[in-house]
Protein backbone atom coordinates (compact mmCIF):
# COMPACT_ATOMS: atom_id res chain seq x y z
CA UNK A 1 0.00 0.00 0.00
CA UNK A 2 1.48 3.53 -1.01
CA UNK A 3 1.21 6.80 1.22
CA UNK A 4 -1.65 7.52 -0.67
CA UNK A 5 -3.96 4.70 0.78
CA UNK A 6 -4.49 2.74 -2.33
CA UNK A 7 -3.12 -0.73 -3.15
CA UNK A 8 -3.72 -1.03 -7.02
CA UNK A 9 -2.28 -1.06 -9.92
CA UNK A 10 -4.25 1.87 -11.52
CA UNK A 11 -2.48 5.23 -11.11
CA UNK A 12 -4.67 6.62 -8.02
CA UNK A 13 -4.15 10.37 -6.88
CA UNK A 14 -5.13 11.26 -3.55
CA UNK A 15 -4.40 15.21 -5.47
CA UNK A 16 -5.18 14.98 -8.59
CA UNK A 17 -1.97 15.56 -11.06
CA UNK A 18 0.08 13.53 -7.95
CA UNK A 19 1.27 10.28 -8.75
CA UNK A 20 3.45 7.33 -6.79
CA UNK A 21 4.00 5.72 -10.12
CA UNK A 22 6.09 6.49 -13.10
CA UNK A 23 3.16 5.92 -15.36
CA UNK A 24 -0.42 7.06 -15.52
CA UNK A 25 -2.63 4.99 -17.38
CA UNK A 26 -4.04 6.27 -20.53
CA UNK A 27 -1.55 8.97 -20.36
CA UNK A 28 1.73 9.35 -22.04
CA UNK A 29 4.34 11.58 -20.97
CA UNK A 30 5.61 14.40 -23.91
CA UNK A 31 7.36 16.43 -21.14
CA UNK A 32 9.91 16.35 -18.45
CA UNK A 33 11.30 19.51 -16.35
CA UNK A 34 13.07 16.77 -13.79
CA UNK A 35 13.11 16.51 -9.85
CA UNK A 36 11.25 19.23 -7.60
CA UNK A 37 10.77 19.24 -4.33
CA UNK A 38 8.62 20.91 -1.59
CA UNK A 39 9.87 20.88 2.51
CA UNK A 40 7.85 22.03 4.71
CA UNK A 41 9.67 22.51 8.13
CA UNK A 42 8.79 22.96 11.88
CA UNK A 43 5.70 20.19 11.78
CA UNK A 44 3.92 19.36 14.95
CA UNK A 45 1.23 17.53 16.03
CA UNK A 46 -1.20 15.58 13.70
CA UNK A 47 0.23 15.79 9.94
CA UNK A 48 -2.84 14.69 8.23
CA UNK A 49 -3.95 18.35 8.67
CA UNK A 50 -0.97 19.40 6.76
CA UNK A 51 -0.51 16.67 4.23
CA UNK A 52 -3.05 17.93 1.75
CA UNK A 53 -1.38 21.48 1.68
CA UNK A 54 1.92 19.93 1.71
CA UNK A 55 0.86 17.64 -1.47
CA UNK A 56 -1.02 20.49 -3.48
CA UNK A 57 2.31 22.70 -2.94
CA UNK A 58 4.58 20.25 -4.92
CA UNK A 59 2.07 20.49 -7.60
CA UNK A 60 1.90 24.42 -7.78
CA UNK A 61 5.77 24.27 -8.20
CA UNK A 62 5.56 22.04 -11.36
CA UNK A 63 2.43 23.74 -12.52
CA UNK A 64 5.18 27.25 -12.33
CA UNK A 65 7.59 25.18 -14.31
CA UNK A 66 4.58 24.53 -17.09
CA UNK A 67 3.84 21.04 -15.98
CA UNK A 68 0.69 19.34 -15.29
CA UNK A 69 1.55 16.70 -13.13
CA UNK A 70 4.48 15.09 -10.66
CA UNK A 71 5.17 11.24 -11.40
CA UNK A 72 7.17 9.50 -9.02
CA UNK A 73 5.94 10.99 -6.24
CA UNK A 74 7.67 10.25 -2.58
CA UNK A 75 7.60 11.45 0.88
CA UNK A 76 10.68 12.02 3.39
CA UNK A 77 10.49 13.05 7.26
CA UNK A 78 13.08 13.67 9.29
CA UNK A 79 13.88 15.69 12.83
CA UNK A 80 16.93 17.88 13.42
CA UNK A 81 18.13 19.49 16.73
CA UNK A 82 18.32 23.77 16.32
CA UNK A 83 21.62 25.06 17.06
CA UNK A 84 21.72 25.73 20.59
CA UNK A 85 18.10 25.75 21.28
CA UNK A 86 17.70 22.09 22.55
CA UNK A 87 14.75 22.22 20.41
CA UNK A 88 13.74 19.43 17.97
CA UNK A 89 12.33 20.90 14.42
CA UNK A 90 10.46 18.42 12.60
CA UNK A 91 10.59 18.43 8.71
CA UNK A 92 8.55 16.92 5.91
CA UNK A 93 9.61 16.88 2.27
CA UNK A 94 7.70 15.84 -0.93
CA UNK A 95 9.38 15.38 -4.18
CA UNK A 96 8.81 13.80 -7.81
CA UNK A 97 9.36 14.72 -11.17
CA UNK A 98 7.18 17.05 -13.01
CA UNK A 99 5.58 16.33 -16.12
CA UNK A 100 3.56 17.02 -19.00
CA UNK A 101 0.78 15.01 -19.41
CA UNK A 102 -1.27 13.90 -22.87
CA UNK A 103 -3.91 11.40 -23.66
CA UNK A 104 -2.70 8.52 -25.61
């Protein structure tokens, strides 16, 4: 099952123009503009308030570089201590690689 919620085979997008897989069906790709990525820093409490922003953000940065989707798409978290602080900041980052989708 992917982060998404959805074990299939069929391209499923929890935001639409998002996909986990590196094809869509019925699509084909005519475009690349490569890897983008969207962090989001300094995340506490219960992400699933955050995660549609979070999501929809990656696709507004490939929809600036002209594209009209993100293939590929993956999540990272991570935690890092601020300098001197003694303060954890928690991070989420999405990334993928934008693309220009087409009917077949």
């Amino acid at each position: 099952m992917g982060f998404f919620g959805i074990a299939s085979k069929e391209a499923s997008a929890l935001v639409e123009g998002l996909y986990t897989r590196s094809e869509v069906p019925g699509k084909i790709i005519s475009k690349s503009y490569g890897l983008i990525y969207y962090t989001k820093k300094g995340i506490a409490g219960d992400i699933t308030k955050e995660i549609d922003k979070i999501f929809q953000n990656l696709l507004n940065i490939a929809k600036e570089k002209g594209a009209n989707a993100v293939i590929n798409v993956r999540m990272m978290t991570g935690s890092y201590q601020q300098q001197g602080s003694g303060w954890e900041v928690t991070y989420i980052t999405v990334y993928g690689e934008a693309v220009v989708l087409e009917d077949k």
